[in-house]
N, C-alpha and C. Protein backbone atom coordinates (compact mmCIF):
# COMPACT_ATOMS: atom_id res chain seq x y z
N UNK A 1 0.84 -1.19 0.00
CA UNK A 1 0.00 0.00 0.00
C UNK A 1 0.88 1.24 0.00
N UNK A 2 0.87 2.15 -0.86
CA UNK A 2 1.06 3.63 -1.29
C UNK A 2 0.69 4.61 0.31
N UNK A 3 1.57 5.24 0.56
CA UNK A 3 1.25 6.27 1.73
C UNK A 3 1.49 7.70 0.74
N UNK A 4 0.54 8.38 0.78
CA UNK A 4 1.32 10.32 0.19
C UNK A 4 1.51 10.62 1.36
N UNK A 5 2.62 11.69 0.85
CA UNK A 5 3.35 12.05 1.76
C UNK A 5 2.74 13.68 1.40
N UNK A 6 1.83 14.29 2.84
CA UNK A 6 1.52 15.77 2.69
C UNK A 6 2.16 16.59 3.66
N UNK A 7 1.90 17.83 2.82
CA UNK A 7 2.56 19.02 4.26
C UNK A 7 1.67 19.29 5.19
N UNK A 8 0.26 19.53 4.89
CA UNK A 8 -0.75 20.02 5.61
C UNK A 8 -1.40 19.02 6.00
N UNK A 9 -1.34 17.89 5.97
CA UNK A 9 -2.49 16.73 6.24
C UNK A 9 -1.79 15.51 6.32
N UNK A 10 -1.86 14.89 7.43
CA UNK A 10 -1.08 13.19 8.24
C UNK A 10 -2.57 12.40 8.19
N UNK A 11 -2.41 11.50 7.67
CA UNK A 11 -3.78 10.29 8.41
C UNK A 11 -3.34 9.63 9.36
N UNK A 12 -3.28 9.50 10.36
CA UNK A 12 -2.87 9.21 11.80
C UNK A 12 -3.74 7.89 12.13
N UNK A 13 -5.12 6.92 11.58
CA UNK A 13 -5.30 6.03 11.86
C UNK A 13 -6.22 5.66 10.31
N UNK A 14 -6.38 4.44 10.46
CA UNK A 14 -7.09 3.99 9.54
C UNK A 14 -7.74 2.73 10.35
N UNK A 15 -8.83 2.01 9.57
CA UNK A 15 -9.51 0.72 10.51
C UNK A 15 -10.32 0.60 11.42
N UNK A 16 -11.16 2.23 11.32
CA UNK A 16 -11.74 2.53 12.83
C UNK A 16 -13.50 2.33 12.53
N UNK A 17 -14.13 1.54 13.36
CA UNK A 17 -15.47 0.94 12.98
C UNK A 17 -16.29 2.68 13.27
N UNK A 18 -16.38 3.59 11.98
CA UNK A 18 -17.40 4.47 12.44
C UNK A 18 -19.17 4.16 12.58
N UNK A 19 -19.71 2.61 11.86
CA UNK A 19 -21.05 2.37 11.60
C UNK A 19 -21.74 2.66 13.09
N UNK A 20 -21.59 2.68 14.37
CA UNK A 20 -22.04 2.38 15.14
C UNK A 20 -22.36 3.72 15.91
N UNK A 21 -21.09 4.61 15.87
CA UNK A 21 -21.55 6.22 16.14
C UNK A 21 -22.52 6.95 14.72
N UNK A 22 -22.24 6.79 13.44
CA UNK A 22 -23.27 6.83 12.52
C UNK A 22 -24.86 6.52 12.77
N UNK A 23 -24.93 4.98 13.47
CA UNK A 23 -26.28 4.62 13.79
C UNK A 23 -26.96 5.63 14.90
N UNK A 24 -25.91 5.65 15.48
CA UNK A 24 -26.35 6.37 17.19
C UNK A 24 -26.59 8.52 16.64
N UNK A 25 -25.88 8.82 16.12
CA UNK A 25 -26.46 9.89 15.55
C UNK A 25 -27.87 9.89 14.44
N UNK A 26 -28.35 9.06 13.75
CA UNK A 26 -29.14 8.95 12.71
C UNK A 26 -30.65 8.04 14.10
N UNK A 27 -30.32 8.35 15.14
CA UNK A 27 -31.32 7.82 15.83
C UNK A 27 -31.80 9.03 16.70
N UNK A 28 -31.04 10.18 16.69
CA UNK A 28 -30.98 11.67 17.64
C UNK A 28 -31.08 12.61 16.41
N UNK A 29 -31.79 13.08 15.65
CA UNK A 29 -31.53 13.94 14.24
C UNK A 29 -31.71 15.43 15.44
N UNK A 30 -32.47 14.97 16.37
CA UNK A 30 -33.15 16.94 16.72
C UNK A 30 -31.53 17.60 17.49
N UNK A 31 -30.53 16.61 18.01
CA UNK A 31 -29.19 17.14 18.68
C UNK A 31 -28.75 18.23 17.32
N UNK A 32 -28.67 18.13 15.88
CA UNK A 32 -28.26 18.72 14.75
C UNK A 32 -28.77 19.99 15.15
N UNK A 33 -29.62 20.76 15.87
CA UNK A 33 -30.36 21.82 15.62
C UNK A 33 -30.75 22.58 17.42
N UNK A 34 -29.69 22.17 17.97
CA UNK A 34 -29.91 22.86 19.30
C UNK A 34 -28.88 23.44 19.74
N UNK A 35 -27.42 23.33 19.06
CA UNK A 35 -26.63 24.74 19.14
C UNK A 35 -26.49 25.29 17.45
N UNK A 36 -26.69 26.41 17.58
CA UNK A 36 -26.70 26.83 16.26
C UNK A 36 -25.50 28.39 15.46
N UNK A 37 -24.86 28.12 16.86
CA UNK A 37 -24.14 29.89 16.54
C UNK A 37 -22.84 29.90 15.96
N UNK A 38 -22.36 28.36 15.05
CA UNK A 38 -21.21 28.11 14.75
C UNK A 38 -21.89 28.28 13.08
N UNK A 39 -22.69 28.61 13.05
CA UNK A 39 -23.30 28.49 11.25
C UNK A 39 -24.07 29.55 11.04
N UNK A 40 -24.50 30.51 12.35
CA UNK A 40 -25.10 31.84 11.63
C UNK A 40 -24.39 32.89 12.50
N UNK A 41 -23.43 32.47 13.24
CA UNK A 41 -22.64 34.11 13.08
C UNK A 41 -22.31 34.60 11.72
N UNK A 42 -22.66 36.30 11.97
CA UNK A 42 -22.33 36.96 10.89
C UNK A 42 -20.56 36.64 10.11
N UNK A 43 -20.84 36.27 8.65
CA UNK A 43 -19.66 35.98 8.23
C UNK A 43 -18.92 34.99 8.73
N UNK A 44 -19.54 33.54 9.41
CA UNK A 44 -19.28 32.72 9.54
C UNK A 44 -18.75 31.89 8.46
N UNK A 45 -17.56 31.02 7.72
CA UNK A 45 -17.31 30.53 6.96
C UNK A 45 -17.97 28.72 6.91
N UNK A 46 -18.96 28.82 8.22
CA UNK A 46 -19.33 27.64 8.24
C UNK A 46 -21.29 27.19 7.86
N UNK A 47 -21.45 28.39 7.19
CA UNK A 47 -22.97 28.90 7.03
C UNK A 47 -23.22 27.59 6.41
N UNK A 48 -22.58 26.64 5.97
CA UNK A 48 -23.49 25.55 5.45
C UNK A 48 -23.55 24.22 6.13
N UNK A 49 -23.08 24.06 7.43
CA UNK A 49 -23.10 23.01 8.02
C UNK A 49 -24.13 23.07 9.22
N UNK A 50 -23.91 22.17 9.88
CA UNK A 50 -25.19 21.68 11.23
C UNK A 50 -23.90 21.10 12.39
N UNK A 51 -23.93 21.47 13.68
CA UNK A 51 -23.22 20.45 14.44
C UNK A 51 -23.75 20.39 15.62
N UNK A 52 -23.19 19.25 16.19
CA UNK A 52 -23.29 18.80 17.60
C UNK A 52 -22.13 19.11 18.57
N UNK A 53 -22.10 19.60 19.58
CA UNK A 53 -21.00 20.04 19.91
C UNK A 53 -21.00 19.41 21.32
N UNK A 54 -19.89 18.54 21.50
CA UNK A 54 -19.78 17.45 23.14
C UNK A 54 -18.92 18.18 23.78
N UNK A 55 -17.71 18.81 23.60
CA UNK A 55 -17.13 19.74 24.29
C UNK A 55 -16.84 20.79 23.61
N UNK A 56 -16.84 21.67 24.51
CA UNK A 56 -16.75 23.71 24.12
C UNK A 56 -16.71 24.45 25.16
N UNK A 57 -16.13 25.65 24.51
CA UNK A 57 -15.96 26.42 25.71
C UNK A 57 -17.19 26.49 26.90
N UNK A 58 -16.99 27.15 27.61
CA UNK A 58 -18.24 27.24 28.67
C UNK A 58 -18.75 28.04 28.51
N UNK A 59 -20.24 28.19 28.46
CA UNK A 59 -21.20 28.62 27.99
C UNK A 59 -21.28 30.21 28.72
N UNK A 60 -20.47 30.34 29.93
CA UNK A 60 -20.57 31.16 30.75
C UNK A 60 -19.77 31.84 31.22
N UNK A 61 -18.49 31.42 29.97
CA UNK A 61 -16.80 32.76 30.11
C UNK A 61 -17.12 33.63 29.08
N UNK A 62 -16.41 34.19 29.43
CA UNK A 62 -16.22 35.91 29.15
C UNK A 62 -15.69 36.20 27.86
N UNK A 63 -14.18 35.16 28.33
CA UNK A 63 -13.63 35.06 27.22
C UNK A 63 -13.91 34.65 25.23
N UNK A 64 -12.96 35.38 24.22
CA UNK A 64 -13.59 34.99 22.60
C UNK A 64 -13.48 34.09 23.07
N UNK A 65 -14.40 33.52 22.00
CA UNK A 65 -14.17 31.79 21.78
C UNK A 65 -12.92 31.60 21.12
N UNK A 66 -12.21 32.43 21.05
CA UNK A 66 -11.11 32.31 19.68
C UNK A 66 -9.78 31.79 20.74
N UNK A 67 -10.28 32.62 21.63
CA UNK A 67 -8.56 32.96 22.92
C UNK A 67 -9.11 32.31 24.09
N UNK A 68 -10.28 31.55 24.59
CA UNK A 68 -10.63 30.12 25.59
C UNK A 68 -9.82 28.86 25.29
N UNK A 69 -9.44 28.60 26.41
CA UNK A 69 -8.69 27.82 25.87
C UNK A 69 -9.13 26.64 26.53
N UNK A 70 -9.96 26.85 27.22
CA UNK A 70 -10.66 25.54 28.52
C UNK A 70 -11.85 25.21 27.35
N UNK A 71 -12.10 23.64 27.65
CA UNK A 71 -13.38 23.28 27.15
C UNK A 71 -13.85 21.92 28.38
N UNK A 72 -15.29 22.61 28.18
CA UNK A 72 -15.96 21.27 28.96
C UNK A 72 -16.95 20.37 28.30
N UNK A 73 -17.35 19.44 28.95
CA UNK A 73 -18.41 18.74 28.59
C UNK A 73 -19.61 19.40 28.09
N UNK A 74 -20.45 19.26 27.25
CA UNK A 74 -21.86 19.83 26.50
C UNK A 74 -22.87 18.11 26.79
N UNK A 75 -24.31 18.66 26.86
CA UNK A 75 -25.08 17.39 27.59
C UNK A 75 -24.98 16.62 26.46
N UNK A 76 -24.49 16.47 25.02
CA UNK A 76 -24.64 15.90 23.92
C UNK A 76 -23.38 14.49 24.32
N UNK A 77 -22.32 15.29 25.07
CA UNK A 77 -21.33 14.08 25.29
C UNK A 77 -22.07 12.56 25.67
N UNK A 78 -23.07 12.87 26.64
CA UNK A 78 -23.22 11.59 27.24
C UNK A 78 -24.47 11.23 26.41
N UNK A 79 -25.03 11.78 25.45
CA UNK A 79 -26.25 10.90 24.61
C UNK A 79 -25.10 10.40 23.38
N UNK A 80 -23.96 10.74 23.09
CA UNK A 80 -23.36 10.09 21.78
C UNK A 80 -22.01 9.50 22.31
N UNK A 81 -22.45 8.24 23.20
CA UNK A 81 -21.04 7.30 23.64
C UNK A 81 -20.20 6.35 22.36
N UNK A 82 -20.62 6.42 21.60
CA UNK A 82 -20.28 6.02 20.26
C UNK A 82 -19.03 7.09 19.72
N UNK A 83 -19.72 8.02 19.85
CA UNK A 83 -18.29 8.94 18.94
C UNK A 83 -17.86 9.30 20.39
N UNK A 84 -17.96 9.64 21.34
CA UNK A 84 -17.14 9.62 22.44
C UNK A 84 -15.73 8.36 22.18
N UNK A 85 -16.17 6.80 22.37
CA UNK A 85 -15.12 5.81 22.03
C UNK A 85 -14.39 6.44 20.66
N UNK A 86 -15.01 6.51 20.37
CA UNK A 86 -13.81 7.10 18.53
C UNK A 86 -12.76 8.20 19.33
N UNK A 87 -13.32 9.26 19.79
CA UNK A 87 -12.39 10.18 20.50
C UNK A 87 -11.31 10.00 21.51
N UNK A 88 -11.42 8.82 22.65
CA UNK A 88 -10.83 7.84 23.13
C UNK A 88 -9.56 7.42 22.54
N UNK A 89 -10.08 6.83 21.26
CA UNK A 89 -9.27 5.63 20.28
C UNK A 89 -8.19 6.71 19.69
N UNK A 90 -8.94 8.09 19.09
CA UNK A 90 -7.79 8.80 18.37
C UNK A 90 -6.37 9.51 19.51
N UNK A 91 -7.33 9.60 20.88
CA UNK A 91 -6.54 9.83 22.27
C UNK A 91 -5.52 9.20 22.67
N UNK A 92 -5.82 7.92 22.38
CA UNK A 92 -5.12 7.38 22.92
C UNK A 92 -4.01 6.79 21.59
N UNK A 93 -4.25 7.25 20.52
CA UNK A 93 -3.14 7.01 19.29
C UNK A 93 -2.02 7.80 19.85
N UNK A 94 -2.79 9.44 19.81
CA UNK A 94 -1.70 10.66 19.92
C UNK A 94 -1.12 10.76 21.08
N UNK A 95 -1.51 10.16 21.60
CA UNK A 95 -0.89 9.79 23.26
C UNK A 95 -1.45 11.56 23.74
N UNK A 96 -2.54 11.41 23.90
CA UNK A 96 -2.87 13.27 23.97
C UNK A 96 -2.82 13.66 25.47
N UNK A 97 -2.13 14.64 25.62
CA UNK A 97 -2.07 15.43 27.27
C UNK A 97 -2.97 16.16 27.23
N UNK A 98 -4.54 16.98 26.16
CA UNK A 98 -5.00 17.71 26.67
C UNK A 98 -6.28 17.28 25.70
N UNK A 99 -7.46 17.36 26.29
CA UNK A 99 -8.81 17.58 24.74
C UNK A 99 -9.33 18.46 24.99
N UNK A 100 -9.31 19.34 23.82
CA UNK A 100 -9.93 20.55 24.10
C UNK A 100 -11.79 20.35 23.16
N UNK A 101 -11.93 20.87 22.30
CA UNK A 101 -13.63 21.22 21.47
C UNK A 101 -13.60 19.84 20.90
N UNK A 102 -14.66 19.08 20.58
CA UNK A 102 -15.23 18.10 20.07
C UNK A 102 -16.52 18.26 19.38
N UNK A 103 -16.79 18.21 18.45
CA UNK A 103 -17.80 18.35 17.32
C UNK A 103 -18.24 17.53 16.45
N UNK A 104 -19.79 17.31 16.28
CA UNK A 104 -19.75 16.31 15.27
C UNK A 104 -19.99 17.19 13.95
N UNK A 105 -19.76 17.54 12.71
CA UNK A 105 -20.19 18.50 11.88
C UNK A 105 -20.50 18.14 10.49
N UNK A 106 -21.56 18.14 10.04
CA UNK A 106 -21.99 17.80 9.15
C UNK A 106 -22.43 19.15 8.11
N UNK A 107 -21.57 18.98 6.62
CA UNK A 107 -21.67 19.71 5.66
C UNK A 107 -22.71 19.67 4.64
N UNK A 108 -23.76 20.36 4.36
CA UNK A 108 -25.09 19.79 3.47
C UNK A 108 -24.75 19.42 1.91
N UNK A 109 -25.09 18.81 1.18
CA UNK A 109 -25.17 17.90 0.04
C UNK A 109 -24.51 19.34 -0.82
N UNK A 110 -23.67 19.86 -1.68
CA UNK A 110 -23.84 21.13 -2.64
C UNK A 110 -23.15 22.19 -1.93
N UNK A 111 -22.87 21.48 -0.19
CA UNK A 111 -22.49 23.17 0.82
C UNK A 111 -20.83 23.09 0.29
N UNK A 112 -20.41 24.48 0.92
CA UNK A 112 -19.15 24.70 1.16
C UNK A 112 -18.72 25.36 2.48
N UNK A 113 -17.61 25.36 3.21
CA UNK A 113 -17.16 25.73 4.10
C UNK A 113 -15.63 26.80 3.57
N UNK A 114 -16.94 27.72 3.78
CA UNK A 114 -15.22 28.94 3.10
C UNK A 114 -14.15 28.94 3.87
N UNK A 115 -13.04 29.18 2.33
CA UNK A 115 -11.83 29.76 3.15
C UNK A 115 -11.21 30.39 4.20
N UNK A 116 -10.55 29.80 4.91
CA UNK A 116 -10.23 30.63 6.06
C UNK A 116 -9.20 29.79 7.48
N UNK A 117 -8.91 30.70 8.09
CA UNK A 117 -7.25 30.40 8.82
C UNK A 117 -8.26 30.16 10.50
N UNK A 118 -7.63 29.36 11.23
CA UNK A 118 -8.36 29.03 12.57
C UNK A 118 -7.15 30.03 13.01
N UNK A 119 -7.66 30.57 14.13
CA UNK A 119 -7.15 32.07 15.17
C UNK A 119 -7.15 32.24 16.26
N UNK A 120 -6.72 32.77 16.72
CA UNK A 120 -6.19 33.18 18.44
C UNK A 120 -5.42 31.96 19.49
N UNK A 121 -5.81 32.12 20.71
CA UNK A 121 -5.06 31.44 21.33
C UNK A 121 -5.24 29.79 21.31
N UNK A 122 -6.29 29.92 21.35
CA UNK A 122 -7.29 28.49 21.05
C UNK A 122 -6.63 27.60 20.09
N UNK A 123 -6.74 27.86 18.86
CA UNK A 123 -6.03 27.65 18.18
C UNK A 123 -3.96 27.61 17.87
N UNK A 124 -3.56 27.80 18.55
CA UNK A 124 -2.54 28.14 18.97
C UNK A 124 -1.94 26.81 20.07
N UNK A 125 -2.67 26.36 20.99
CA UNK A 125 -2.61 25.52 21.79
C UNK A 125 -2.98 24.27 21.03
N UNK A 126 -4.35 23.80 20.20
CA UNK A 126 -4.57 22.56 19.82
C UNK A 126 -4.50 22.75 18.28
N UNK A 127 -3.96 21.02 18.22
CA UNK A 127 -3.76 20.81 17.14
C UNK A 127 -5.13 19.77 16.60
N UNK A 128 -6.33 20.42 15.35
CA UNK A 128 -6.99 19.25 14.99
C UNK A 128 -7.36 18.45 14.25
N UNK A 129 -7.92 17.46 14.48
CA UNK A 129 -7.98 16.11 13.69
C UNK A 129 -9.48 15.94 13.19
N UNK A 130 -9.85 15.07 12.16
CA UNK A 130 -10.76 14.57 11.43
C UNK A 130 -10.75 13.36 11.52
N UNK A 131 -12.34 12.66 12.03
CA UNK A 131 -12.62 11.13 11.74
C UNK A 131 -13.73 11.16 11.10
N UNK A 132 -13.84 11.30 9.46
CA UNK A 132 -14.94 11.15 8.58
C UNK A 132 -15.74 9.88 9.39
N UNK A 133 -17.23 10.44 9.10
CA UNK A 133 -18.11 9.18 9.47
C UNK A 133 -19.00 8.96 8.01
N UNK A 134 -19.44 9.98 7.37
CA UNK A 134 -19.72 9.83 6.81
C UNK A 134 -19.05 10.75 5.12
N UNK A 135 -18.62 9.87 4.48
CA UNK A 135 -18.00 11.00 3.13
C UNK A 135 -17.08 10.14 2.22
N UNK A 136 -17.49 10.38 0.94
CA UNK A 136 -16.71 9.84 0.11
C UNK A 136 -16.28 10.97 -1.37
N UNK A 137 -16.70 10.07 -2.78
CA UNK A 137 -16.28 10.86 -3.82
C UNK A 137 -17.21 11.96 -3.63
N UNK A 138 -16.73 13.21 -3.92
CA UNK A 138 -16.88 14.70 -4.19
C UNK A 138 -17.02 15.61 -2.87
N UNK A 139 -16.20 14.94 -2.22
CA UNK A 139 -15.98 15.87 -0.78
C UNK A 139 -14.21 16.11 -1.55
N UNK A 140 -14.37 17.41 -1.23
CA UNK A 140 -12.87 17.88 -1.56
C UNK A 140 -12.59 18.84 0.18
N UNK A 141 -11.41 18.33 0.48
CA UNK A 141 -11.06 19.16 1.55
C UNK A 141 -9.31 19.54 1.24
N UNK A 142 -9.27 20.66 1.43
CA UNK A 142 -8.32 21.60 0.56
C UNK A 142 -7.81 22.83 1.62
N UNK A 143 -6.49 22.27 1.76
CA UNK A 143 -5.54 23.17 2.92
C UNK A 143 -4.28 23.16 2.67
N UNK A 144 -4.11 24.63 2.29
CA UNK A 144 -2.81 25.36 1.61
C UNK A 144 -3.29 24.90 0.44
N UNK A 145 -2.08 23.93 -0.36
CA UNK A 145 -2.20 23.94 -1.95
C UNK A 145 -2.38 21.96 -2.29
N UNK A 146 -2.87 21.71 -0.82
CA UNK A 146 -3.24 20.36 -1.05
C UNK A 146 -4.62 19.87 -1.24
N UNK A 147 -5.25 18.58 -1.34
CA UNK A 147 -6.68 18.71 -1.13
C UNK A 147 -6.56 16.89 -0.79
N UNK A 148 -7.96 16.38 -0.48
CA UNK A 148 -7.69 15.17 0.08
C UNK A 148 -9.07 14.73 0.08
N UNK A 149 -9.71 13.68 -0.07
CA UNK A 149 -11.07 13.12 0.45
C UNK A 149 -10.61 11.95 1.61
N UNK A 150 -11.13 12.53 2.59
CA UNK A 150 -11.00 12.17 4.20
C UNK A 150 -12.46 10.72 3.66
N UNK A 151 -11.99 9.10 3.92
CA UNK A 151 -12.65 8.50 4.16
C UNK A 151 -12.99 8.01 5.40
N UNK A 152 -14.57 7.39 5.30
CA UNK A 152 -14.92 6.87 7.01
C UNK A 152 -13.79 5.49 7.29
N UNK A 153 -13.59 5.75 8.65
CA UNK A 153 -12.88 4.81 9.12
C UNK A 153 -11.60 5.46 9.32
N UNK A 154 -10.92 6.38 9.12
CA UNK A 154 -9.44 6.72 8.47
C UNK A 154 -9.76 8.10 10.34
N UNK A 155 -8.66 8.26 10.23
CA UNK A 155 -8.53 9.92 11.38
C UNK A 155 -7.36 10.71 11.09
N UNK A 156 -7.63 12.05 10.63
CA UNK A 156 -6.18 12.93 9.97
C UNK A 156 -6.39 14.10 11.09
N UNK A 157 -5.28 14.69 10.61
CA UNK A 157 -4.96 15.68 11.44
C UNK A 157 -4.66 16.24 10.25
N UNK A 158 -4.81 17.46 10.81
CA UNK A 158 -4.15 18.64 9.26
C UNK A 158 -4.00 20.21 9.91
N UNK A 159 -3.07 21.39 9.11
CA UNK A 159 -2.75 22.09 9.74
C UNK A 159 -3.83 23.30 9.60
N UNK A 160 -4.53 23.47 10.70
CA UNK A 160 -5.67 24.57 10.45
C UNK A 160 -4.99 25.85 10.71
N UNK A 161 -3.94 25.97 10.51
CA UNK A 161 -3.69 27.10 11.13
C UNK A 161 -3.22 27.94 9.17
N UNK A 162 -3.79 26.91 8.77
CA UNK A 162 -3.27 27.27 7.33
C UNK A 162 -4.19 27.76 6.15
N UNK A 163 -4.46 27.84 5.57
CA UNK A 163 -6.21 28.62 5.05
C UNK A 163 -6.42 26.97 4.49
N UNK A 164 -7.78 26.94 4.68
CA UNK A 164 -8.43 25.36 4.35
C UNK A 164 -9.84 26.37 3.85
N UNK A 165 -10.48 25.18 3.32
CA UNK A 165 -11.78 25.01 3.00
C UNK A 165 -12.12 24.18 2.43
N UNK A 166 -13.40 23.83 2.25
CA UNK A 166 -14.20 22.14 1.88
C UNK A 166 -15.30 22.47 0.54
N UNK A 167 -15.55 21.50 0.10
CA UNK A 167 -16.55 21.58 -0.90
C UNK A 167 -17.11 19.85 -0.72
N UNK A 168 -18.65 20.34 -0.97
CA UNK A 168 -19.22 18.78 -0.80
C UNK A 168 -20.41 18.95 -2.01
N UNK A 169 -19.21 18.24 -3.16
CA UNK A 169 -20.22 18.22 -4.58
C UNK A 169 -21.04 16.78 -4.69
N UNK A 170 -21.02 16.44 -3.79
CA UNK A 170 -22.21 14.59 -3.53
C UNK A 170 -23.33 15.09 -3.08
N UNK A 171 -24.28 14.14 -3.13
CA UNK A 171 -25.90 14.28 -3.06
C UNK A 171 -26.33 13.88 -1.39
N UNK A 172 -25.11 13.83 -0.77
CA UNK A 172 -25.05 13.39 0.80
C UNK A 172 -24.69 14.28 1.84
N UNK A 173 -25.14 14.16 3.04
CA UNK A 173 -24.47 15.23 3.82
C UNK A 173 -23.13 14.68 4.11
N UNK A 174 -21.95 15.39 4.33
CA UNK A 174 -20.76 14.92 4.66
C UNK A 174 -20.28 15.37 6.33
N UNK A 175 -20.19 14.23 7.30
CA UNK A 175 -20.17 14.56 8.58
C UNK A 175 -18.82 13.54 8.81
N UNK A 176 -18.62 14.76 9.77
CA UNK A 176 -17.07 14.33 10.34
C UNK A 176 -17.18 14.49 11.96
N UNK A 177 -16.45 14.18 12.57
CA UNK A 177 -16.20 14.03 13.69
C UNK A 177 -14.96 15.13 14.18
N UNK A 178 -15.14 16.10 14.77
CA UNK A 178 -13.84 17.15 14.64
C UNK A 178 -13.21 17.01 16.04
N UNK A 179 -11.89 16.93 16.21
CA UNK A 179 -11.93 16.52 17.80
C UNK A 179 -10.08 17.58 18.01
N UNK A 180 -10.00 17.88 18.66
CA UNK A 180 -8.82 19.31 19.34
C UNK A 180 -8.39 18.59 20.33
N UNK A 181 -6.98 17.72 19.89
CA UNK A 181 -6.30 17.81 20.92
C UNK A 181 -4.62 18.34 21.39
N UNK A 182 -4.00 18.39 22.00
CA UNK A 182 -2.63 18.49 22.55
C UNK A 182 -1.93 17.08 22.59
N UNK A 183 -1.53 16.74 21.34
CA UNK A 183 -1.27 15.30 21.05
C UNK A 183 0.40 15.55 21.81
N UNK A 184 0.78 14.46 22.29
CA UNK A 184 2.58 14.18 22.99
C UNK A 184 2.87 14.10 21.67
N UNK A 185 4.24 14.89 21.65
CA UNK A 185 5.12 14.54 20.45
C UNK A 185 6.28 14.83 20.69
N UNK A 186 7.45 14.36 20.03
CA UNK A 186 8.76 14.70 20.93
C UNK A 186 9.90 15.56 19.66
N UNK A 187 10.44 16.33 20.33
CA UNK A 187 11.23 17.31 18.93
C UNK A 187 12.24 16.41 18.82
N UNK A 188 12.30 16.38 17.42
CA UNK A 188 13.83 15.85 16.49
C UNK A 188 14.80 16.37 16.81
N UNK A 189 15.92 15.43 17.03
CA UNK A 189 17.21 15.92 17.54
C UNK A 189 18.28 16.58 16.95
């Protein structure tokens, strides 16, 4: 088997049973539609998606969301123990010292997720990863001057700190699993 070798994008696992967090979301559709301020803030680059959000900042700091750097539990964690274990599994790949935001996010059939650079401190601290659950041909995901179709089962990491954006030219919604962590890694000598 062929590995590419990218600048902006590592697949960090492959082999991972997503059917079972898939089932367990497609049994909860109304969780899609009870936080909503990640898709209609003004000039949001994410106006075409829906998510579920299991950890995030706290509902009740002060602080941007941009420069929080704490995240807690959201009541969605404990109705979706399914993608919780996926988050676990990628945890315990990266050998991670910290989890910060967890999201399930789903892109509509035709949507796009504009261009644009992740910011402030938040960003700065975690590094994040992708576990497609659901997505195949005509999902293009495209960061810096690369692009990639993220399949289910597979978990990447890629550099958001770099201008990305998505296009989902399939007749499906395309949902991923977005998960922020502080993976252990050790500098080259």
């Amino acid at each position: 088997m062929t590995t590419v070798a990218y600048r902006n994008f590592a697949q960090v696992l492959r082999g991972l049973d997503v059917s079972t967090a898939v089932a367990e979301l497609a049994r909860q559709p109304e969780l899609w539609h009870e936080f909503t301020a990640r898709q209609t803030y003004p000039g949001s680059a994410h106006h075409d998606t829906e998510c579920i959000v299991l950890r995030g900042p706290n509902p009740d700091s002060t602080i941007s969301v941009f420069d929080d750097c704490d995240s807690v539990a959201w009541p969605a964690l404990e109705l979706l123990p399914e993608c919780t274990r996926l988050v676990i599994r990628l945890m315990d790949n990266q050998i991670s010292l910290a989890v910060g935001r967890v999201m399930v996010v789903r892109l509509k059939p035709g949507g796009v997720i504009d261009p644009h650079v992740d910011e402030g401190a938040y960003a700065d601290v975690y590094s994040r990863f992708h576990i497609p659950l659901i997505s195949g041909v005509g999902n293009a995901f495209t960061c810096g001057d690369e692009t990639v179709t993220m399949l289910p089962g597979t978990a990447w990491r890629f550099d958001h700190k770099q201008r990305h954006h998505v296009h989902n030219d399939s007749p499906d919604w395309r949902t991923h699993l977005i998960v922020d962590l502080v993976p252990y890694h050790v500098e080259p000598r």
